[in-house]
N, C-alpha and C. Protein backbone atom coordinates (compact mmCIF):
# COMPACT_ATOMS: atom_id res chain seq x y z
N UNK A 1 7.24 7.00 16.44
CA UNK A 1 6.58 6.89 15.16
C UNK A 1 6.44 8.27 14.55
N UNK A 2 6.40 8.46 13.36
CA UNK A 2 6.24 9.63 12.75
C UNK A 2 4.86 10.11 12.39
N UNK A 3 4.76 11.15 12.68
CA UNK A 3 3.31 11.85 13.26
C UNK A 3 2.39 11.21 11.78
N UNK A 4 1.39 10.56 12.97
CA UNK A 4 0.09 10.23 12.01
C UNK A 4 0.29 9.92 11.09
N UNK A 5 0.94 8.31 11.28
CA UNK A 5 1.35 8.03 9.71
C UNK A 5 0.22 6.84 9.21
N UNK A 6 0.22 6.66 7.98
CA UNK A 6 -1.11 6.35 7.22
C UNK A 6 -0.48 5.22 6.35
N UNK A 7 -0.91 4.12 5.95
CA UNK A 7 -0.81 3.05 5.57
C UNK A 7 -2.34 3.00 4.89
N UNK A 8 -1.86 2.84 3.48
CA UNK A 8 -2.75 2.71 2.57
C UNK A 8 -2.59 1.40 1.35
N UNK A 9 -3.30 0.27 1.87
CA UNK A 9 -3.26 -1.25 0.73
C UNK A 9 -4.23 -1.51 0.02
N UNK A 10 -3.69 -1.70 -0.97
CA UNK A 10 -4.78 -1.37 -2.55
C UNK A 10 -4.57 -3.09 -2.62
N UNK A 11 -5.75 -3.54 -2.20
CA UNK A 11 -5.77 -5.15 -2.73
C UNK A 11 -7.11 -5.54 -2.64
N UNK A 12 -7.37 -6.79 -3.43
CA UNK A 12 -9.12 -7.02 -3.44
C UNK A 12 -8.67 -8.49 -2.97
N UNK A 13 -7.64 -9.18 -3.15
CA UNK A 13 -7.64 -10.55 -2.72
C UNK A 13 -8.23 -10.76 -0.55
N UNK A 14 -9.64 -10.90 -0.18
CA UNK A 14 -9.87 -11.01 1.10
C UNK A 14 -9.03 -11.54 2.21
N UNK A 15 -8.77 -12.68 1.74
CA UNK A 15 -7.46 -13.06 3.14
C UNK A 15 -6.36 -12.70 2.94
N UNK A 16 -6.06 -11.91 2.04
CA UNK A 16 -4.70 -10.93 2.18
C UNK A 16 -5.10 -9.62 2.91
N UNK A 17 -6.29 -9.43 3.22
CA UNK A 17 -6.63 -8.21 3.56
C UNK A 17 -6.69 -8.66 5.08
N UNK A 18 -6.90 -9.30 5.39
CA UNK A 18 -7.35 -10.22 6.09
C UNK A 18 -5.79 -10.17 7.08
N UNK A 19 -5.13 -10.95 6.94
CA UNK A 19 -3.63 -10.70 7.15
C UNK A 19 -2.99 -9.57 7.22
N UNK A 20 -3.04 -8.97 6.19
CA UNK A 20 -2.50 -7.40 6.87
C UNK A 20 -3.13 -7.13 8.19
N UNK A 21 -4.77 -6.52 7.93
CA UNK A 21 -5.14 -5.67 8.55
C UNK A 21 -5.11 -6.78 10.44
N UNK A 22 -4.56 -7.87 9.72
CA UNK A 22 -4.46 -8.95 11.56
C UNK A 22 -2.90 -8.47 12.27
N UNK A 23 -2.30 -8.08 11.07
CA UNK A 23 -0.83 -7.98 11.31
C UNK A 23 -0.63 -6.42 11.94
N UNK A 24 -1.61 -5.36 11.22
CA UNK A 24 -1.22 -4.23 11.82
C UNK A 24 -1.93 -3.92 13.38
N UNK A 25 -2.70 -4.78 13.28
CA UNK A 25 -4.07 -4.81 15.00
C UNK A 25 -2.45 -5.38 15.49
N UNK A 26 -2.18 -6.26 15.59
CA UNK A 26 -1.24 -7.28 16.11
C UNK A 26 0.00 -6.44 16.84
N UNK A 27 0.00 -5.39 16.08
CA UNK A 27 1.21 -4.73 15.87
C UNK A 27 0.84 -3.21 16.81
N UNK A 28 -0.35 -2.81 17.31
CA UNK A 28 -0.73 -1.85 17.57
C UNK A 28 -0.63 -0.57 16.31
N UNK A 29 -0.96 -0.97 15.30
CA UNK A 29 -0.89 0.08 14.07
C UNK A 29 -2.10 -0.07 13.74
N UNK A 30 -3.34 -0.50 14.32
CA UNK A 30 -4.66 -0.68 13.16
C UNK A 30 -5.29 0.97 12.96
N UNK A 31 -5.31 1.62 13.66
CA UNK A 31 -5.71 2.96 13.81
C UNK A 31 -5.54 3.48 12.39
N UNK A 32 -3.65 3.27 11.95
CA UNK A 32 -3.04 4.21 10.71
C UNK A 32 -3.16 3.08 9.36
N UNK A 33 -3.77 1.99 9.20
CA UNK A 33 -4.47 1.19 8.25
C UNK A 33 -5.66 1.26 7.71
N UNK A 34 -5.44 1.82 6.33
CA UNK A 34 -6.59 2.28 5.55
C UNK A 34 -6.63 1.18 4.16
N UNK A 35 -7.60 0.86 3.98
CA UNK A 35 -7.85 -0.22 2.50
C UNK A 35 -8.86 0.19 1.59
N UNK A 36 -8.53 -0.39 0.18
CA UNK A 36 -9.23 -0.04 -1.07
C UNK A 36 -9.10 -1.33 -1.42
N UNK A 37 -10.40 -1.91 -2.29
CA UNK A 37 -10.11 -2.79 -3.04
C UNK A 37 -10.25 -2.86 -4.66
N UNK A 38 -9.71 -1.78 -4.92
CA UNK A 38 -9.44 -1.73 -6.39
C UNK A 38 -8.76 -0.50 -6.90
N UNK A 39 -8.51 -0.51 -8.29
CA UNK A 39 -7.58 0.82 -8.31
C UNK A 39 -8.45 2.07 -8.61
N UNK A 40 -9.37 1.49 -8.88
CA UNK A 40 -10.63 3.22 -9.16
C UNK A 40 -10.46 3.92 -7.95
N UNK A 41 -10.83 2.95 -7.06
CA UNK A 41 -10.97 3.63 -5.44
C UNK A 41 -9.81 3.86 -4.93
N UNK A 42 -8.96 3.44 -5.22
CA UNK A 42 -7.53 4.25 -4.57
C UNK A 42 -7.28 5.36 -5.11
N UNK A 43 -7.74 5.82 -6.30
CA UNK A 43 -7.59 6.81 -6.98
C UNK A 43 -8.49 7.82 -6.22
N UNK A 44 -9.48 7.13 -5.85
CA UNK A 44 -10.72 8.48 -5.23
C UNK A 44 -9.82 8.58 -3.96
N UNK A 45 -9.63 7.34 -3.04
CA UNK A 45 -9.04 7.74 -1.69
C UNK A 45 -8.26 8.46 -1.66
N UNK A 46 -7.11 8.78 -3.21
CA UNK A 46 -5.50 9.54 -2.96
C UNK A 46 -6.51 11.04 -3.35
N UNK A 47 -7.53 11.04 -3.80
CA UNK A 47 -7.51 12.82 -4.11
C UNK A 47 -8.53 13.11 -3.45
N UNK A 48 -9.00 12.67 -2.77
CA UNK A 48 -10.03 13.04 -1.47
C UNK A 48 -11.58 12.64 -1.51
N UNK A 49 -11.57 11.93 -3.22
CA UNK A 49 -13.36 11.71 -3.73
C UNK A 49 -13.90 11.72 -2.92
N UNK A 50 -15.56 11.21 -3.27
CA UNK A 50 -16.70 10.10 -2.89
C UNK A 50 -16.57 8.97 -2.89
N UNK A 51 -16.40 8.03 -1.54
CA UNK A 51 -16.64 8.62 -0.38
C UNK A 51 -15.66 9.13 0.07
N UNK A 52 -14.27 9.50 0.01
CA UNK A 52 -13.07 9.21 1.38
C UNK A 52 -12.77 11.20 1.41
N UNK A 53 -13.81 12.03 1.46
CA UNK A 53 -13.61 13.09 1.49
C UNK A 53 -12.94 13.71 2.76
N UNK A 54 -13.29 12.63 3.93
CA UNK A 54 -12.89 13.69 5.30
C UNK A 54 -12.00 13.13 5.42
N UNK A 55 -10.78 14.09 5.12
CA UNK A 55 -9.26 13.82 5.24
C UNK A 55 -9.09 13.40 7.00
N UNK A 56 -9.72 13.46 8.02
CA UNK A 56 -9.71 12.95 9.36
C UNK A 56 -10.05 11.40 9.06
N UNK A 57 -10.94 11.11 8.69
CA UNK A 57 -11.05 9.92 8.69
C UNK A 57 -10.00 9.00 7.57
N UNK A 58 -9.72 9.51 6.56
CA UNK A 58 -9.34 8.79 5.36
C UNK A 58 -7.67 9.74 4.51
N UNK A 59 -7.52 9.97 6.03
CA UNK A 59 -6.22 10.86 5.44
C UNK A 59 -4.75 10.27 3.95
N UNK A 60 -4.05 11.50 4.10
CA UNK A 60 -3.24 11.22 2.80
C UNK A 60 -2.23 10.32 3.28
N UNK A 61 -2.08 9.20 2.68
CA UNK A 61 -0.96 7.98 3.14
C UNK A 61 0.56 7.99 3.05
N UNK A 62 1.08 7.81 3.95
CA UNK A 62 2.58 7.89 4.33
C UNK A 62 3.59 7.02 3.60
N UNK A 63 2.65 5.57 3.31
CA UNK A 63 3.53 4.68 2.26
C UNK A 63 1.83 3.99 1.33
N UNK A 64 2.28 3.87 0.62
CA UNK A 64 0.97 2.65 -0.32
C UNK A 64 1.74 1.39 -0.34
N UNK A 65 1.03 0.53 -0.19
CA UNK A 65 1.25 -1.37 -0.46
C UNK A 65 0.08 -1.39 -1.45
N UNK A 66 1.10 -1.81 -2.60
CA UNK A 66 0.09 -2.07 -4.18
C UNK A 66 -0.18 -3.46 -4.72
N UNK A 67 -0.98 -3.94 -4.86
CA UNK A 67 -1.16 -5.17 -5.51
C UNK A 67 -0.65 -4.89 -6.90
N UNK A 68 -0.50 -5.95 -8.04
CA UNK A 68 -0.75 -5.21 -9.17
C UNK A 68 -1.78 -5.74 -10.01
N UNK A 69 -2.10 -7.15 -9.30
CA UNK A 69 -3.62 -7.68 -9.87
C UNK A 69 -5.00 -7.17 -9.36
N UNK A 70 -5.35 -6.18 -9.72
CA UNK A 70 -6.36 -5.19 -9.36
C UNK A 70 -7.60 -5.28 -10.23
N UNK A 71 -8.12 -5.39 -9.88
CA UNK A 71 -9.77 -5.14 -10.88
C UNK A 71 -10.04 -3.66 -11.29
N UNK A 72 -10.69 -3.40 -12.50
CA UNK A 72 -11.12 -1.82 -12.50
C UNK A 72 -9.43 -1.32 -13.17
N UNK A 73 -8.55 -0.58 -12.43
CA UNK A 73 -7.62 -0.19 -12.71
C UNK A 73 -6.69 -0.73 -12.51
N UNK A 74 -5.40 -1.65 -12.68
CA UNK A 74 -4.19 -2.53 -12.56
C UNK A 74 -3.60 -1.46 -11.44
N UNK A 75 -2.71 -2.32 -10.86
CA UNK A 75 -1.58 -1.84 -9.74
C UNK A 75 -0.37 -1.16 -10.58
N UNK A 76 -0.29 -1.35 -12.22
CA UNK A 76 0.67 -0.70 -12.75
C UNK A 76 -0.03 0.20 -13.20
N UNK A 77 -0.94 0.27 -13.49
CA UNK A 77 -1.78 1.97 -13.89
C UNK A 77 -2.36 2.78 -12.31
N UNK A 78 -2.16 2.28 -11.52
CA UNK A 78 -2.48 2.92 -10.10
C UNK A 78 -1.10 3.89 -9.93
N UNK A 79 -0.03 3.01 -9.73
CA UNK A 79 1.35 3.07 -9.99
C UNK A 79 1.56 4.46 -10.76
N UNK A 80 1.36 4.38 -12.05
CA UNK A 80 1.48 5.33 -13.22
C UNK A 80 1.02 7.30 -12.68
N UNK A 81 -0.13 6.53 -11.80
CA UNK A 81 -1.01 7.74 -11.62
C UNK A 81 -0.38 8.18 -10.70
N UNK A 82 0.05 7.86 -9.53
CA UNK A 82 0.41 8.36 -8.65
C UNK A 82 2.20 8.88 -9.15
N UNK A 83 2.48 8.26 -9.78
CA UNK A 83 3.61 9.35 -10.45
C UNK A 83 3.65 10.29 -11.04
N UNK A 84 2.59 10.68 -11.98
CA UNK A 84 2.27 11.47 -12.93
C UNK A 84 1.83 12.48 -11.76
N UNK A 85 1.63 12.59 -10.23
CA UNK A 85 0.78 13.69 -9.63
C UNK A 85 1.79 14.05 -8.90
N UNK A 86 2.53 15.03 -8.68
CA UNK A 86 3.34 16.19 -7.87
C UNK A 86 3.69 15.45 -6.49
N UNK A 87 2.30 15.69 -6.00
CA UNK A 87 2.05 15.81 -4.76
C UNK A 87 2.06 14.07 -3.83
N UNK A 88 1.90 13.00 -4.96
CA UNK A 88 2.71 11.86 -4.67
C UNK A 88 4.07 11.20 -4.87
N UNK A 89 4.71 12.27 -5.49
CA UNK A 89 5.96 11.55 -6.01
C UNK A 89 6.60 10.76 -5.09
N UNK A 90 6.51 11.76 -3.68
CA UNK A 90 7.52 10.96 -3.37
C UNK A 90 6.92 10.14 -1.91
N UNK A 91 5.42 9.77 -1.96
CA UNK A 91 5.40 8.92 -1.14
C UNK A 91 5.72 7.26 -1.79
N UNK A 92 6.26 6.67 -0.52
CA UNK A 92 6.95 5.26 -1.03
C UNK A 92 5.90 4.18 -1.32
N UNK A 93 6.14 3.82 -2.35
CA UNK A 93 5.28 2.61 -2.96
C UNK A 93 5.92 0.68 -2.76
N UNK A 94 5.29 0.49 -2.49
CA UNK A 94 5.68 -0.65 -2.07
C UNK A 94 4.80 -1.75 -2.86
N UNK A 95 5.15 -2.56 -3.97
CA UNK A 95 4.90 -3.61 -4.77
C UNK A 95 4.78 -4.97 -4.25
N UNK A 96 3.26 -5.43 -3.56
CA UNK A 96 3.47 -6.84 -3.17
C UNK A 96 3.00 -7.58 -4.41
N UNK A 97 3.50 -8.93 -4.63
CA UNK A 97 2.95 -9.33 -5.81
C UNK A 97 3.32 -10.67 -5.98
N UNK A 98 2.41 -11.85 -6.23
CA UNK A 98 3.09 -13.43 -6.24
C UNK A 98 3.60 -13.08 -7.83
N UNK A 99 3.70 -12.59 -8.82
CA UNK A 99 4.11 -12.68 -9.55
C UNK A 99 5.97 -12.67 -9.75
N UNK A 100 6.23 -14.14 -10.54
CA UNK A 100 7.31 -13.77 -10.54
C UNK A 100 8.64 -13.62 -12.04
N UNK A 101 7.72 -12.92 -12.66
CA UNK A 101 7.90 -12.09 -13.89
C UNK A 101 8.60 -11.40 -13.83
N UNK A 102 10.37 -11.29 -14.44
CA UNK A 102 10.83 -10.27 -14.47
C UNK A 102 10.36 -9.03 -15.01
N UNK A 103 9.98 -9.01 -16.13
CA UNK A 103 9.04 -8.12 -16.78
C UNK A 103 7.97 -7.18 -16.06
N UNK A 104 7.28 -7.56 -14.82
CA UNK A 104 6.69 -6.95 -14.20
C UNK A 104 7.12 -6.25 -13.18
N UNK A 105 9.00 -7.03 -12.43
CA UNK A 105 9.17 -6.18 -11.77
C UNK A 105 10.12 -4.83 -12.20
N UNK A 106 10.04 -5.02 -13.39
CA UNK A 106 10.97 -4.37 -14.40
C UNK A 106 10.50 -2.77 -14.90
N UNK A 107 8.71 -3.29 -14.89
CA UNK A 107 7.87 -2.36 -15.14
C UNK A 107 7.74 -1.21 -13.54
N UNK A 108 7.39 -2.30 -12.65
CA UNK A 108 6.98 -1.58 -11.60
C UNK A 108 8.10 -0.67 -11.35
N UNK A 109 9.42 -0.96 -11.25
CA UNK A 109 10.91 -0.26 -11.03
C UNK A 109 10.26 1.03 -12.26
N UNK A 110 10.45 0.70 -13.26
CA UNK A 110 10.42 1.87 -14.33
C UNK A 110 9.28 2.74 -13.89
N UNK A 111 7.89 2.16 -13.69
CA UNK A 111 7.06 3.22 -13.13
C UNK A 111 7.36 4.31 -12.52
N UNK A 112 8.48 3.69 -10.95
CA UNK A 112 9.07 4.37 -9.73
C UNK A 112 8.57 3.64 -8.35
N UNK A 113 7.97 2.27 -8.81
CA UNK A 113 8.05 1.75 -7.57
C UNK A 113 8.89 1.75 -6.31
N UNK A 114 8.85 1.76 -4.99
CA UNK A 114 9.81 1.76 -4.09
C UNK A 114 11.04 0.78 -3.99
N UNK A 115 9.53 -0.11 -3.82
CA UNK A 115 10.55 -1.77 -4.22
C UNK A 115 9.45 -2.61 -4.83
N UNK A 116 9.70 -3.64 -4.59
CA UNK A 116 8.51 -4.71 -5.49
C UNK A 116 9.10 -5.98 -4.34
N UNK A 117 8.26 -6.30 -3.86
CA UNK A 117 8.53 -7.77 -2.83
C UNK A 117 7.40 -8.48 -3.26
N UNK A 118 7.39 -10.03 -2.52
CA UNK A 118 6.70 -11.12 -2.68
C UNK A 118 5.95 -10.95 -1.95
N UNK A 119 4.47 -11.42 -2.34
CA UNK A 119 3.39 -11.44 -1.48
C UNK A 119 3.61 -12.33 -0.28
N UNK A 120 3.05 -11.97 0.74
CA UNK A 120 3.58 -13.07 1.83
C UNK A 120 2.33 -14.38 1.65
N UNK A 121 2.87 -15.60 2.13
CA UNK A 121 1.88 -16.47 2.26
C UNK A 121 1.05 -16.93 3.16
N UNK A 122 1.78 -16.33 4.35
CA UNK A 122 1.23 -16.85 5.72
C UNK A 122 0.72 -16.10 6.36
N UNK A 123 -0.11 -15.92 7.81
CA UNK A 123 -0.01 -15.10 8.89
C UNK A 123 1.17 -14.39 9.31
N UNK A 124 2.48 -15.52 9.23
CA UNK A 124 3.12 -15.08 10.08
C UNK A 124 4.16 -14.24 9.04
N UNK A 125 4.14 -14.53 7.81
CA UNK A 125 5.01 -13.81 6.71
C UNK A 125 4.29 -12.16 6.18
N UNK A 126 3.08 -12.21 6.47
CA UNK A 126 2.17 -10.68 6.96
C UNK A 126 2.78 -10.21 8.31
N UNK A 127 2.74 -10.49 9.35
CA UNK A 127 3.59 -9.81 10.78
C UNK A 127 4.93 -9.63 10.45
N UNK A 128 5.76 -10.63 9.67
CA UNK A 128 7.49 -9.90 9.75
C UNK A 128 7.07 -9.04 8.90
N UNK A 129 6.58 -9.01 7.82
CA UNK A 129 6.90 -7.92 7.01
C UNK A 129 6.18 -6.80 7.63
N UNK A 130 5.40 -6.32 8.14
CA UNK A 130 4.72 -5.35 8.75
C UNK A 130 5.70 -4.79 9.41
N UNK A 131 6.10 -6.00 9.93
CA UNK A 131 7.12 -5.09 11.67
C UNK A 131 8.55 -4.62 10.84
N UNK A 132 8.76 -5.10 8.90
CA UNK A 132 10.18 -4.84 8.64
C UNK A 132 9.68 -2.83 8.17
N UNK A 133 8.33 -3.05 7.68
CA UNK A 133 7.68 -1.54 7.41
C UNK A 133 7.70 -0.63 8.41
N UNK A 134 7.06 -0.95 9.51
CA UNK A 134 7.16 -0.40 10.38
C UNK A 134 8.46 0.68 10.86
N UNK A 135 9.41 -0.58 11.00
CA UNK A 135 10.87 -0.23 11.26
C UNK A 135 11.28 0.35 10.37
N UNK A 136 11.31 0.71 8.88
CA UNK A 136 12.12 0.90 7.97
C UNK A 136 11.52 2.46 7.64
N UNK A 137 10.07 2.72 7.71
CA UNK A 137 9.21 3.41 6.64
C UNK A 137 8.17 4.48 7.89
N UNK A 138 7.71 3.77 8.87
CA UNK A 138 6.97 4.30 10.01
C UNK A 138 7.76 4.87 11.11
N UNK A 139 8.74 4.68 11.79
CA UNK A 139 8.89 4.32 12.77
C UNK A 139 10.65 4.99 13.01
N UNK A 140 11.20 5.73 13.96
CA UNK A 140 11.96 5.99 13.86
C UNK A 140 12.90 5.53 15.02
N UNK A 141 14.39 5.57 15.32
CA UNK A 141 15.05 4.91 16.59
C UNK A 141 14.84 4.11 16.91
N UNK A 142 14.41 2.79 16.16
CA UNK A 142 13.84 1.36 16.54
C UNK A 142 15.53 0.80 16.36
């Protein structure tokens, strides 16, 4: 695995949170799983605010998983921000989203999304996709 890597999911929907954070325990990754549930607070978590100041506890994330139905700030203005800042360009963004609007994934691409995938529905559609992150984004010689 690549040193201390950080997984950061910006979602307020509970049993999606719920699912991930079952999928990365599952997976022996819960340690490098960090959550926000909205886009204000991902904004404080990416620049170190109140609260997520001690970069030990709440360090800088290796990939983001974005909702884009967000309360407070949208997943395409979360999106926006983290492009507009240097020092995120080029961590990978990853677009989960039941939406299936070309238009939105049209936007998220133009933002600089990584990719834009489908929200999973299940337990078990949270574990493949974890373990395809893992492998693809975390994880090296798998």
């Amino acid at each position: 695995m690549k040193k201390n890597p950080c997984v950061l999911y910006i979602e307020d929907e509970e049993d999606d949170v719920f699912f991930m954070r079952n999928a990365f325990k599952r997976l022996g990754m819960e340690e490098c799983f960090h959550m926000v549930p909205d886009g204000e607070r991902a904004i404080a978590y990416l620049t170190g605010g109140d609260p997520y100041t001690d970069r030990a506890r709440f360090p800088v994330p290796t990939i983001v998983l974005l909702d884009l139905s967000l309360p407070v700030l949208s997943g395409f203005e979360v999106l926006a921000w983290l492009r507009g800042h240097p020092q995120f360009r080029s961590v990978p963004v990853m677009v989960f989203s039941a939406s299936v609007r070309a238009e939105d994934r049209l936007r998220a691409e133009e933002l600089g999304a990584t990719a834009f995938l489908p929200k999973p529905t299940s337990g078990g559609q949270f574990l493949d996709m974890v373990r395809r992150l893992k492998k693809t984004w975390l994880c090296t010689g798998l």
